[in-house]
Protein backbone atom coordinates (compact mmCIF):
# COMPACT_ATOMS: atom_id res chain seq x y z
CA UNK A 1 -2.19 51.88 -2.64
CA UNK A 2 0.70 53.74 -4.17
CA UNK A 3 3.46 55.29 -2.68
CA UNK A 4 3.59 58.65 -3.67
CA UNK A 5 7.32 60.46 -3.78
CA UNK A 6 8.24 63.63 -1.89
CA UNK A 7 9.83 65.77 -4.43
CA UNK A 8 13.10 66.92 -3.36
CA UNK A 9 13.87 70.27 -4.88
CA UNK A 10 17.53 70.36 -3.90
CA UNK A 11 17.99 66.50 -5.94
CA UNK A 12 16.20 68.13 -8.43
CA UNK A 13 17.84 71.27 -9.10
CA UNK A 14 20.89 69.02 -9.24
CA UNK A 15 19.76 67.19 -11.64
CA UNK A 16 18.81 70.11 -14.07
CA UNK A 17 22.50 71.42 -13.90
CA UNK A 18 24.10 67.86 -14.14
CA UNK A 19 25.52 68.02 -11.12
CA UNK A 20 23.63 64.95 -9.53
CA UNK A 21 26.01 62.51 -8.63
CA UNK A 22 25.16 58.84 -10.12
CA UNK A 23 26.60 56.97 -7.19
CA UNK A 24 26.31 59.24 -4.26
CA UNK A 25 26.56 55.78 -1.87
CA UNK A 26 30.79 55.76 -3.17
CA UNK A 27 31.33 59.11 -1.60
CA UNK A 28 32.42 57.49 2.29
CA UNK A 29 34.73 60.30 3.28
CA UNK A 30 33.40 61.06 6.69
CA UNK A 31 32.47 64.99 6.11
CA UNK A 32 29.60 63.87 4.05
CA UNK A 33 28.84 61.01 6.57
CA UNK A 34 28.51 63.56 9.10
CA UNK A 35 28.41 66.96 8.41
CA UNK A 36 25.13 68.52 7.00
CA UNK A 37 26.98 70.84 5.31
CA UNK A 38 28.47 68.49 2.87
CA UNK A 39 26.05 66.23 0.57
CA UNK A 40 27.02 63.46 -1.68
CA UNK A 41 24.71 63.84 -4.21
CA UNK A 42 26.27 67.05 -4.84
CA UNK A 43 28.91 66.31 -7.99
CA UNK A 44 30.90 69.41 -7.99
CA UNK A 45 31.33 69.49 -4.12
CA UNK A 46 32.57 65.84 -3.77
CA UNK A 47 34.80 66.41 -6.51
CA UNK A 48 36.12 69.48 -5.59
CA UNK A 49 36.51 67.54 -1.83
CA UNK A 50 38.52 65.27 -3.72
CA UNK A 51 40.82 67.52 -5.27
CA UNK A 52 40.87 69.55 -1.53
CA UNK A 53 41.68 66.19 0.29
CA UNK A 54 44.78 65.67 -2.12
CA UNK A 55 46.08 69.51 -2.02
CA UNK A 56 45.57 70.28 1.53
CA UNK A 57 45.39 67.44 3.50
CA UNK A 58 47.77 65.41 1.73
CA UNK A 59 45.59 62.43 0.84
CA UNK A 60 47.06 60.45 -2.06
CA UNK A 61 45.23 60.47 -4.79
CA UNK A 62 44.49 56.84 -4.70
CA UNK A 63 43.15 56.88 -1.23
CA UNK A 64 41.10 60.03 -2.21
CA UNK A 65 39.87 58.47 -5.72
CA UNK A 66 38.56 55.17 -3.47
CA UNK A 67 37.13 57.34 -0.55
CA UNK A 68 35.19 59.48 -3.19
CA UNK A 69 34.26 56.64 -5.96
CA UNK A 70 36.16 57.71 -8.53
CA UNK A 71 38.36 55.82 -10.34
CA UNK A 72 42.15 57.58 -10.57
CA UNK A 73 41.97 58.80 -14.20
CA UNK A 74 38.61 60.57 -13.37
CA UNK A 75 41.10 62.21 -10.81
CA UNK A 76 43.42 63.61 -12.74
CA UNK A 77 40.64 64.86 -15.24
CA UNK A 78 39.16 66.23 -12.80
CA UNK A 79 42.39 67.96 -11.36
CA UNK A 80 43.31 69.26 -15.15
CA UNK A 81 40.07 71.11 -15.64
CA UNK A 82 39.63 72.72 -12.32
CA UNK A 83 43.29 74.05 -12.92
CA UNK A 84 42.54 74.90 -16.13
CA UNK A 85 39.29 76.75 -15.67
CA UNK A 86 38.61 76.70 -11.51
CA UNK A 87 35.46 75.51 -9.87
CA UNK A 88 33.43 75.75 -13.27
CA UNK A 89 35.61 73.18 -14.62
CA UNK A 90 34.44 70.74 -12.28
CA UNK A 91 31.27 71.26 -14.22
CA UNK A 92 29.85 68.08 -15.95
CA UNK A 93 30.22 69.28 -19.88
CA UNK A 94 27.81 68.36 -22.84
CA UNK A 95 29.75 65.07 -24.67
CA UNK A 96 29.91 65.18 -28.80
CA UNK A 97 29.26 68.47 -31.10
CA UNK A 98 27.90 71.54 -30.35
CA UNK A 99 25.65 72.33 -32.94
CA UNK A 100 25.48 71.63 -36.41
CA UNK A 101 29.93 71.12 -37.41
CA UNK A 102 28.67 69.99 -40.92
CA UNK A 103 26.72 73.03 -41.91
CA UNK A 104 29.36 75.12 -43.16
CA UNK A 105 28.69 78.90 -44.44
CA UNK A 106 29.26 77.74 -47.61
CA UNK A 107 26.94 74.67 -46.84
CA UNK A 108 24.11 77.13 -45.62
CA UNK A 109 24.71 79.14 -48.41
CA UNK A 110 24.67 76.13 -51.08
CA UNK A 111 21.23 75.30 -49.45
CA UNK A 112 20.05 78.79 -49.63
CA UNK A 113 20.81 79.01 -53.20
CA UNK A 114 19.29 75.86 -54.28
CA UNK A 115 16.20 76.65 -52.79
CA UNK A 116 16.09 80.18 -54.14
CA UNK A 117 16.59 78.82 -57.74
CA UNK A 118 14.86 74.96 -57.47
CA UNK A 119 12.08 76.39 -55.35
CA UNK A 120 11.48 74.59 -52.15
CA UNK A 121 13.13 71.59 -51.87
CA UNK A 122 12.58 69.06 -48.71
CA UNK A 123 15.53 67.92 -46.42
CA UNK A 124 16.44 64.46 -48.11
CA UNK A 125 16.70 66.24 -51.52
CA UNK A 126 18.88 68.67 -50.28
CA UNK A 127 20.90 66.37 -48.16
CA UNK A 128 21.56 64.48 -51.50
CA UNK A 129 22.31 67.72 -53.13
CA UNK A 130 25.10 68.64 -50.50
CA UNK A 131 26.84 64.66 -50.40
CA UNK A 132 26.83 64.93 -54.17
CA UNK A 133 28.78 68.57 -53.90
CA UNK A 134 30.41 68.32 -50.95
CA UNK A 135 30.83 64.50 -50.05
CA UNK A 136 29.33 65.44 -46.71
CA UNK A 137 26.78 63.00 -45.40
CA UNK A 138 24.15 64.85 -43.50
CA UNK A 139 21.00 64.06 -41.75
CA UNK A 140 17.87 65.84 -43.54
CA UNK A 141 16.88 66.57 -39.68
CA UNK A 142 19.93 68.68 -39.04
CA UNK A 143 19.60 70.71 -42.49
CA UNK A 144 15.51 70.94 -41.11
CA UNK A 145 16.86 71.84 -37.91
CA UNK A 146 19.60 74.52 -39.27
CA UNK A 147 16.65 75.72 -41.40
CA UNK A 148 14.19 76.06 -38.68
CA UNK A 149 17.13 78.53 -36.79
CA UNK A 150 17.51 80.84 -40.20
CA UNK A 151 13.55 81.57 -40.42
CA UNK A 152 12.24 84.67 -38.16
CA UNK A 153 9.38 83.67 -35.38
């Protein structure tokens, strides 16, 4: 007989935003050991408990880092960005390029024009078209991908 899981929309909607925290067991500061209020799974609340803990009650930040699970750099990045850009900078952010760097205007345009003139061309040839004139390695998925945005639904 399987166990079937109760579906916890709270863990859940965490989890869509990236707030979910990976090691909600760390957190042993004892407002989240006792408090409904505060919930360790909850990224952007223990972190911004951290940062609290240091400003106001004049935790160190080592003593904070251990109580929370963090290790000390993650502090201080953590410090920089919510003084930088306030509670949304406590925000877990998307890691690498946003969107297609390589594909220039005047990549785009390259493309468009050899497909205007050579007819339609797939991905790989036109990926070999734009090393050879650019010396940019690109994936044929991105220039499918980029192409796929440029077409009306």
């Amino acid at each position: 007989m399987s166990k079937r899981r109760r579906s916890d929309p709270k863990a859940e909607a965490l989890k869509a935003y990236g707030c979910l925290n990976p090691r909600p067991e760390s957190v042993r500061d004892e407002l989240f050991l006792s408090k409904d209020f505060f919930d360790p799974r909850d990224l952007l609340q223990v972190k911004y408990e951290m940062l609290r803990r240091v400003r106001m009650d004049r935790w160190s930040v080592t003593q904070a880092s251990d109580v929370y699970g963090f290790a000390r750099s993650s502090f201080y990045e953590a410090h920089a960005a919510f003084e930088k850009e306030g509670l949304s900078g406590l925000l877990p952010q998307r890691r690498g390029p946003q969107g297609a760097h390589k594909l220039s205007v005047e990549v785009m345009e390259f493309i468009a024009e050899l497909q205007s003139k050579e007819g339609l061309l797939n991905a790989k040839q036109l990926a070999k078209a734009v090393e050879e004139r650019f010396a940019l390695t690109v994936h044929p998925r991105s220039i499918e991908r980029a192409l796929s945005k440029k077409k009306p639904k």
